[in-house]
Protein backbone atom coordinates (compact mmCIF):
# COMPACT_ATOMS: atom_id res chain seq x y z
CA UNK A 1 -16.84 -4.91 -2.79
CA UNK A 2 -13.36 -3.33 -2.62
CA UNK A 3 -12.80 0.07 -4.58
CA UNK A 4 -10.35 -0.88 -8.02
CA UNK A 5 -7.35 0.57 -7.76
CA UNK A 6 -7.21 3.87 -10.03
CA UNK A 7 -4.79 3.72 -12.89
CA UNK A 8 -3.43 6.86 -15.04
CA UNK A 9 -1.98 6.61 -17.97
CA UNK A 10 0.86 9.57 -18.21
CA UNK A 11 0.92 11.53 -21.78
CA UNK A 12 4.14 9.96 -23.59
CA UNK A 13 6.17 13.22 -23.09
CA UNK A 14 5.87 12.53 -19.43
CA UNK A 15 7.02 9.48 -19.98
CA UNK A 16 9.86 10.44 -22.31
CA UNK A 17 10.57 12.97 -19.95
CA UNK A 18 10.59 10.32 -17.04
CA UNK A 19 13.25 8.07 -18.96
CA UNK A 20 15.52 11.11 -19.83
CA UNK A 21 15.62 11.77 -16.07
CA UNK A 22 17.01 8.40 -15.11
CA UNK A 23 19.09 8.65 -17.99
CA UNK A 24 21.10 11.64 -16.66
CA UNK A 25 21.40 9.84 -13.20
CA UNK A 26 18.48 11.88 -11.62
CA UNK A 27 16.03 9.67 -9.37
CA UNK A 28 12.91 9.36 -10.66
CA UNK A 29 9.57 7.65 -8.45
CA UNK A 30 7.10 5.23 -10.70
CA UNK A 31 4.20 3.06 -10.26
CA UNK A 32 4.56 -0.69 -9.99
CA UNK A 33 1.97 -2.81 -9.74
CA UNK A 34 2.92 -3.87 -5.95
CA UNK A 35 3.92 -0.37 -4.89
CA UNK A 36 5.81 2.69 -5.73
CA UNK A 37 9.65 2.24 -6.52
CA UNK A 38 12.29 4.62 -5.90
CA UNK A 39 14.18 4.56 -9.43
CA UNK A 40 17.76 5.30 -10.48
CA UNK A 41 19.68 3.96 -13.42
CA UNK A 42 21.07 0.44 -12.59
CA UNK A 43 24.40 0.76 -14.17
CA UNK A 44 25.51 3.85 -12.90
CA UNK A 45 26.90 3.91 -9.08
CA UNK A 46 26.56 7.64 -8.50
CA UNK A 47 22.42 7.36 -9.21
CA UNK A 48 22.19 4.14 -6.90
CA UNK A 49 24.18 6.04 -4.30
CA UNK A 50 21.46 8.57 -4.46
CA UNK A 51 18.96 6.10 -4.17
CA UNK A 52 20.57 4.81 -0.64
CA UNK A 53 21.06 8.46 0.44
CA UNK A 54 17.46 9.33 -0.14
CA UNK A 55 15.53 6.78 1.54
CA UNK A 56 18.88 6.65 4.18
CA UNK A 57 18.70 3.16 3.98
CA UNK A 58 21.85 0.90 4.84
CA UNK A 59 24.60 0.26 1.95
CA UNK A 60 24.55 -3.37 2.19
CA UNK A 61 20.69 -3.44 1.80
CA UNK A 62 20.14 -4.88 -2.33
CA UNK A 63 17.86 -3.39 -4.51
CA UNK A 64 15.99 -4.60 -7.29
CA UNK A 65 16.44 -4.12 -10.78
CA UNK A 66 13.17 -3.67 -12.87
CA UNK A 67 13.32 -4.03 -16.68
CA UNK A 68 10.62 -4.13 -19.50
CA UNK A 69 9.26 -7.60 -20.69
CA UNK A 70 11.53 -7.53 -23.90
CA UNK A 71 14.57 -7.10 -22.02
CA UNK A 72 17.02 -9.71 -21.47
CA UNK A 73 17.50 -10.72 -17.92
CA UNK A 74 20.85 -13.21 -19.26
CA UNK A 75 22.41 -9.36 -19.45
CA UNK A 76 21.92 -9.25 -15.97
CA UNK A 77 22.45 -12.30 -14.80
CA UNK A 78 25.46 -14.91 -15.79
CA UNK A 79 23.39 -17.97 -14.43
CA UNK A 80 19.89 -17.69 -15.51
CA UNK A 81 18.95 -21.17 -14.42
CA UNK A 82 16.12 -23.91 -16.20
CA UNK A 83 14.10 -22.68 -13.26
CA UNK A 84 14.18 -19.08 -13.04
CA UNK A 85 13.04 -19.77 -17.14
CA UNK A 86 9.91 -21.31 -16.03
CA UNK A 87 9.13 -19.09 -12.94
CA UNK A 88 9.68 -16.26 -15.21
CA UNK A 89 7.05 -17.80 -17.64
CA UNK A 90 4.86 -18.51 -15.19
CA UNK A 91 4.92 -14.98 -13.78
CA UNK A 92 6.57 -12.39 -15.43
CA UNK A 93 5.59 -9.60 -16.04
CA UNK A 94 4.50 -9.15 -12.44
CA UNK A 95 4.85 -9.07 -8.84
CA UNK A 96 8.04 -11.82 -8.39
CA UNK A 97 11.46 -10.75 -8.08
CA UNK A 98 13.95 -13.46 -8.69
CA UNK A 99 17.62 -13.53 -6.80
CA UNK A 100 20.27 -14.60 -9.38
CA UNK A 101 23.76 -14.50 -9.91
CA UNK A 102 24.91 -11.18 -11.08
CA UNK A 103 26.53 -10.65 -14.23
CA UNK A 104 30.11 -8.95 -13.53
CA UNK A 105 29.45 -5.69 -15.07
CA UNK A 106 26.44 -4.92 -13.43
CA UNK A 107 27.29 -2.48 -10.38
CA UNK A 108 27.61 -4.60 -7.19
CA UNK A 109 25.99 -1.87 -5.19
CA UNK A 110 22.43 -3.03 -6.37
CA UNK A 111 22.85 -6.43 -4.92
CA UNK A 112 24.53 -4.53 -1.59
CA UNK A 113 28.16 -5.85 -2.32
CA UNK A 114 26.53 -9.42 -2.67
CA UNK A 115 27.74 -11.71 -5.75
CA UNK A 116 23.50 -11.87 -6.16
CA UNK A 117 21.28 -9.37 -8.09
CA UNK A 118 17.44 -9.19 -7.65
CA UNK A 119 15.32 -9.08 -11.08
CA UNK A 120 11.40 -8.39 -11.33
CA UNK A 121 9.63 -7.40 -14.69
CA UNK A 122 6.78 -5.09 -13.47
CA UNK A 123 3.25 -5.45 -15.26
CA UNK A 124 1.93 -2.18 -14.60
CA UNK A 125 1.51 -0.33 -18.14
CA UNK A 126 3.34 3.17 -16.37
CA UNK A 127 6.14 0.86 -15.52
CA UNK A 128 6.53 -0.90 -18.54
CA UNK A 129 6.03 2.35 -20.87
CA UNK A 130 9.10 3.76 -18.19
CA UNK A 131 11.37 0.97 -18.93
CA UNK A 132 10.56 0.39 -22.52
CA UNK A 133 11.69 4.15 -22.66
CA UNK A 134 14.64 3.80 -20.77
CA UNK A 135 16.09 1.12 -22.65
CA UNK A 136 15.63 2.74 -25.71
CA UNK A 137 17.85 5.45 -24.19
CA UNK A 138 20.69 2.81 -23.55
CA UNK A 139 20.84 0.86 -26.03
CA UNK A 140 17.93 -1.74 -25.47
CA UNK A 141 19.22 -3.09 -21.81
CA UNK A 142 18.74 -0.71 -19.60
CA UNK A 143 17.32 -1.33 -15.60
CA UNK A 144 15.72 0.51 -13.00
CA UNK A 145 16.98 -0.12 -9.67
CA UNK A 146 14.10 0.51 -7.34
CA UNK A 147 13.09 -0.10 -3.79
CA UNK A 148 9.98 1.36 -2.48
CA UNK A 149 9.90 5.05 -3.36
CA UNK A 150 9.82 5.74 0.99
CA UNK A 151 12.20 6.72 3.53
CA UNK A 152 13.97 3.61 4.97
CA UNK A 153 11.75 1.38 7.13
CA UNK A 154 8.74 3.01 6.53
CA UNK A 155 5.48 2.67 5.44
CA UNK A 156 5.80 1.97 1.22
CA UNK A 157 3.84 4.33 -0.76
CA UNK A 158 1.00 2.95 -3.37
CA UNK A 159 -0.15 6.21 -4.77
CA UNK A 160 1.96 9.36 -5.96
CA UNK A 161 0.79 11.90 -3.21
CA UNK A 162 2.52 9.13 -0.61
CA UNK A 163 6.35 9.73 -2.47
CA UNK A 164 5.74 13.63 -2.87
CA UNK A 165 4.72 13.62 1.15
CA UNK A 166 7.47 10.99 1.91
CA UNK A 167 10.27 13.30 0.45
CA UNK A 168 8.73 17.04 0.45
CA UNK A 169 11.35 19.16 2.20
CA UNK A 170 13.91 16.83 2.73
CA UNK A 171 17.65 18.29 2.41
CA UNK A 172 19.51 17.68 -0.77
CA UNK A 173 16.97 15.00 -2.11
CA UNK A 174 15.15 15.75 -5.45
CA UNK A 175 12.41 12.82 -6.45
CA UNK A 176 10.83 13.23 -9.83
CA UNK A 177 6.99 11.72 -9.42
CA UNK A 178 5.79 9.95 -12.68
CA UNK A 179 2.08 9.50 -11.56
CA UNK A 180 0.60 6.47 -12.47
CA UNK A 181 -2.40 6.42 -10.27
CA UNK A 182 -2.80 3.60 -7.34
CA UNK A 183 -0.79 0.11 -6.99
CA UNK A 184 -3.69 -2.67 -7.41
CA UNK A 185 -1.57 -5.37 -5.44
CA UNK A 186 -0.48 -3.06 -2.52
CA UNK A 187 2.30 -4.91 -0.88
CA UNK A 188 5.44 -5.79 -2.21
CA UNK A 189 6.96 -8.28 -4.76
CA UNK A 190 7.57 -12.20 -3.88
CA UNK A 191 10.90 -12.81 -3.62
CA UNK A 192 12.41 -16.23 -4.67
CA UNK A 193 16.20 -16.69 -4.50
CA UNK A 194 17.80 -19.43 -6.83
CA UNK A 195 21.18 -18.05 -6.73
CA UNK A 196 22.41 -21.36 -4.70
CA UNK A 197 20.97 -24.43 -6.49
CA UNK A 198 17.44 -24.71 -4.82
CA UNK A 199 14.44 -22.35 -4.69
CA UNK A 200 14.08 -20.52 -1.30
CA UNK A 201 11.16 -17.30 -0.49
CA UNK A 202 13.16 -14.88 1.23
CA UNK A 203 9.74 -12.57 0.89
CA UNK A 204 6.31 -13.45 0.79
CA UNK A 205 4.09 -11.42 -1.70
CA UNK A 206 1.08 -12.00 -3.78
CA UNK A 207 2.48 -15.18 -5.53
CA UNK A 208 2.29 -17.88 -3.38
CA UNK A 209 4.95 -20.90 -2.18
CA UNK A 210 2.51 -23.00 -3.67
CA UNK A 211 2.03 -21.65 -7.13
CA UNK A 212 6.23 -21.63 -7.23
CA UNK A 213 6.02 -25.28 -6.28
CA UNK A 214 3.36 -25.76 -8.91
CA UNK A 215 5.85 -24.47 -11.45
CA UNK A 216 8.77 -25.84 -10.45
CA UNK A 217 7.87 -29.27 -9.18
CA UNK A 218 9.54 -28.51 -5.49
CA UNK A 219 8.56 -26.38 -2.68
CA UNK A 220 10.59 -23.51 -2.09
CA UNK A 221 12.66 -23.20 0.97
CA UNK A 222 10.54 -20.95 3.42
CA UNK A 223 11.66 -18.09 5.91
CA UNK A 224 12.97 -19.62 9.30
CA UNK A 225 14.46 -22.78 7.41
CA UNK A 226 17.22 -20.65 5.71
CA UNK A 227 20.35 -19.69 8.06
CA UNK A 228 21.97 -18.76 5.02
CA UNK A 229 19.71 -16.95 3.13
CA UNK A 230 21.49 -13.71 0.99
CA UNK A 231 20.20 -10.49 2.11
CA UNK A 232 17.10 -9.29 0.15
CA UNK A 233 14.60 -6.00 0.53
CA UNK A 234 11.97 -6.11 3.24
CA UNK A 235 13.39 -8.87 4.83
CA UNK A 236 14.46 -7.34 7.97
CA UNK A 237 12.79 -7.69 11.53
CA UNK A 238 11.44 -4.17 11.54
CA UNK A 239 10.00 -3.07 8.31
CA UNK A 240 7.29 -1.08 6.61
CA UNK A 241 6.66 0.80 10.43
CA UNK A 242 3.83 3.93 10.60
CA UNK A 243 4.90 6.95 12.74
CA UNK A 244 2.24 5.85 14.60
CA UNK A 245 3.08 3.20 17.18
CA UNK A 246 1.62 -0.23 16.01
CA UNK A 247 0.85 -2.75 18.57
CA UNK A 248 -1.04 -6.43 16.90
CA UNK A 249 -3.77 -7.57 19.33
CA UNK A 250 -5.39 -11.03 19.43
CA UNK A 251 -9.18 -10.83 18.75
CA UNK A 252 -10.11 -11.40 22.78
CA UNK A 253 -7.48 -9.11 24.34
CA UNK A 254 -9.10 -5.64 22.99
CA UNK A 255 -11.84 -5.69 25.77
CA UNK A 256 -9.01 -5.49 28.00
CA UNK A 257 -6.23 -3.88 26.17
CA UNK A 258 -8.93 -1.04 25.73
CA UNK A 259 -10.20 -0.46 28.90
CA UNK A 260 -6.89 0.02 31.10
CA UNK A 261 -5.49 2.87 28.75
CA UNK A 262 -4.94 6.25 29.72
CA UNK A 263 -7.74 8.69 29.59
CA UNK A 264 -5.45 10.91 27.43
CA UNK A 265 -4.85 8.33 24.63
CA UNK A 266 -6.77 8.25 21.44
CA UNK A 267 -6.39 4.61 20.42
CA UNK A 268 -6.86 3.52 16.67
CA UNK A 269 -8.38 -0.11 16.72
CA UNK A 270 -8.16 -1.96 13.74
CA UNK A 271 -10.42 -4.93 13.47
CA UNK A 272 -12.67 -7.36 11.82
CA UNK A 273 -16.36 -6.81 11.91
CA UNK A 274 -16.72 -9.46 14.24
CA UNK A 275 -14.56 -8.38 16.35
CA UNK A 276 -15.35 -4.84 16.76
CA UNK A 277 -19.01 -6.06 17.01
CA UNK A 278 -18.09 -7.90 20.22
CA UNK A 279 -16.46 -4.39 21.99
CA UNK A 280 -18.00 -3.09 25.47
CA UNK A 281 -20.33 -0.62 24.65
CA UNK A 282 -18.76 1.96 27.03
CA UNK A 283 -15.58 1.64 24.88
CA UNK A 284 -16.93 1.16 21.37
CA UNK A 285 -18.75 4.48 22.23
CA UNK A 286 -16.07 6.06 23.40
CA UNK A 287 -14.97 9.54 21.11
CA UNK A 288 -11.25 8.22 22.17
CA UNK A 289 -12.04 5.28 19.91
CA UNK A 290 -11.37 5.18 16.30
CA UNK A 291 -12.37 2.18 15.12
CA UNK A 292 -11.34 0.81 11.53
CA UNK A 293 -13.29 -2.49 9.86
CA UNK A 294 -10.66 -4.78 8.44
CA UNK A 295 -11.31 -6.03 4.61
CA UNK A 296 -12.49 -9.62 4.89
CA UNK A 297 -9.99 -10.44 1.92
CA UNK A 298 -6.04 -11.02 2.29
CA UNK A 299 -6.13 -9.47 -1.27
CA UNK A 300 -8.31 -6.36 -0.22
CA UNK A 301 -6.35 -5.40 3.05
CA UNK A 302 -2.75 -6.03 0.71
CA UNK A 303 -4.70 -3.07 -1.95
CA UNK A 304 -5.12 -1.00 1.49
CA UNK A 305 -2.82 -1.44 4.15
CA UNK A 306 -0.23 0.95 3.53
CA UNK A 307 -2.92 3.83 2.27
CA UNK A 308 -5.17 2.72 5.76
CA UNK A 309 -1.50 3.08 7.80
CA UNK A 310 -0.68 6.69 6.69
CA UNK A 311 -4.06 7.50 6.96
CA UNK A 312 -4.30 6.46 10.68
CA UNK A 313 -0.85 8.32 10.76
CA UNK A 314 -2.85 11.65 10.14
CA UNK A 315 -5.84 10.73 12.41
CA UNK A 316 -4.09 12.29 15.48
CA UNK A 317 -4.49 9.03 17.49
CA UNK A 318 -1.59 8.01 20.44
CA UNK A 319 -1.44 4.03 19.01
CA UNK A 320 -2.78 1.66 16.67
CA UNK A 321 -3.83 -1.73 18.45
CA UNK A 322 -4.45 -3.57 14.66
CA UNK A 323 -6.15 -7.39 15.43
CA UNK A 324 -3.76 -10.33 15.19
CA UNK A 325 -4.52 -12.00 11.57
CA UNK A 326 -5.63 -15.58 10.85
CA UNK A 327 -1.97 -17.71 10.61
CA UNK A 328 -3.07 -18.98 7.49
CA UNK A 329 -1.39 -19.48 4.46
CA UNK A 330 -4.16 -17.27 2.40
CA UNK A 331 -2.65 -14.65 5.15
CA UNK A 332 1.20 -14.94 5.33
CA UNK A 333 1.91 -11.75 3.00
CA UNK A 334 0.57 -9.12 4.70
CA UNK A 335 0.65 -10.57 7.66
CA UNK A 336 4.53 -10.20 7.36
CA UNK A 337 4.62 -6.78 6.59
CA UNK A 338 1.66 -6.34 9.65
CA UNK A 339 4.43 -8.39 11.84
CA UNK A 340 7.36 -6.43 10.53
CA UNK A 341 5.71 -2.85 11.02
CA UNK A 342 4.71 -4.03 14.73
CA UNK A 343 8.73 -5.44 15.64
CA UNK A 344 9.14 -1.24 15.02
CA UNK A 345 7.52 -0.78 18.12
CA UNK A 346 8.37 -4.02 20.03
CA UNK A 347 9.30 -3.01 23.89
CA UNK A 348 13.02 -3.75 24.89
């Protein structure tokens, strides 16, 4: 059986001290239940500029506004539809972000200069006790904007040591780290626009196309059926990449792949039991060979992945060759982020 994620509850002066942080524009990192968000005060331009400049990710990238489960998302939103009601019943709090249209005072730099904002209602207790807090501060409204608390690209972090690594030493950037222990889903948010009059996934996540058509009666509009799709985190080719070069290998190919590399390279292979069983002997022997047993779970390997990447990142190994995973829909989640992290590394 998996390990449970660990949880820690923060003394309420941590907390306080947490909300007063984002409330004077400073940048604050805090537990989700998907992973560990990068947070800055919604409304205010100069702390969402700070967010961008830490992680150096691209100006026209959205973010996503988190709130606590007694805030109102009509504040930010002027077209909270019939159906982002019900998926928000369904769902919230948890791991769904919903694309609406954004209200007109809400800062267009969350949405990336879009005339869309992103809205998720996290249902870890660190996160809600955060945002409960925070509101308080403004006035009983007030949102997080937070992508993953990592440097653009890269891997997300799902425990606090991952942020304080991800940003220790870098020039000009101060990240307050509000630890909440370990993210129990591990990858990050579903993400279901309804900004244009029908439901489309932009990002696949824990909560399924079929439990959104369950709610809503219709199948959502899936990725590669959506020219016109507004942009939304995590969606881009190249995504959540290790330092390590990442290469995905069908289950058959790592007899081969393996025993044609360099004598010099130290090779990380990632695997299902039954395919790590079926090795050569000479190279499933090998000291070169650092072999990793995949979780037989979707579930369990979305708890893991990222921790299992930066681990591997530290392991002093040349590549990862990580096996292919079933195209299933069970699957499609972190197989994304698996195909994302690999297009990193993708030969010209």
């Amino acid at each position: 059986m998996p390990r449970a994620p660990r949880i820690v509850m923060p003394s309420a002066a941590a907390i306080t001290q947490a909300a007063e942080q984002l409330a004077a524009g400073e940048l604050v990192a805090f537990p989700t239940e998907t992973v560990y968000g990068l947070g800055g005060d919604a409304e205010n331009p100069a702390a969402i500029a700070a967010i961008y400049a830490a992680k150096g990710r691209p100006a026209n990238h959205p973010v996503i506004v988190h709130f606590c489960p007694e805030g109102d998302p009509g504040y930010w939103s002027n077209d909270v539809t019939p159906a982002a009601r019900k998926l928000m019943d369904a769902f919230w709090p948890g791991p769904l972000t919903l694309i609406l249209k954004r209200a007109p005072h809400i800062p267009e730099a969350v949405s990336g200069g879009q005339d869309s904002v992103g809205l998720r209602c996290p249902s870890h207790p660190v996160a809600q006790a955060l945002l409960r807090e925070f509101a308080r501060l403004k006035g009983g409204q007030g949102g997080v904007a937070a992508p993953s608390a990592n440097r653009f690209g890269q891997v997300s972090p799902t425990a606090a040591q991952h942020v304080r690594d991800e940003f220790a030493g870098l020039p000009g950037v101060t990240v307050h780290v509000l630890d909440g222990g370990e993210a129990a889903v591990g990858i990050e948010s579903t993400i279901v626009d309804l900004s244009r009059g029908f439901p489309a996934l932009l990002r696949p996540g824990h909560i399924t196309p079929e439990q959104i058509a369950e709610v809503l009666g219709q199948m959502p509009r899936l990725p590669g059926q959506d020219a016109d799709a507004p942009r939304a985190s995590g969606t881009l080719k190249a995504h959540y990449a290790p330092r390590t070069p990442l290469y995905l290998c069908d289950a058959g190919q790592f007899g081969p792949a393996l025993a044609v590399r360099p004598a010099a390279e130290r090779v990380a292979v990632v695997a299902f039991a039954s395919t790590l069983a079926t090795l050569p002997a000479e190279v499933s022997a090998s000291a070169a060979i650092v072999k990793v047993e995949l979780p037989g779970t979707p579930a369990a390997l979305a708890t893991d992945l990222y921790a299992m990447l930066r681990r591997l990142d530290r392991a002093n190994v040349t590549h990862i060759l990580f096996e292919r995973l079933p195209d299933t829909p069970a699957w499609a989640a972190v197989g994304d982020r698996l195909g994302r992290a690999a297009a990193a590394f993708e030969r010209a």
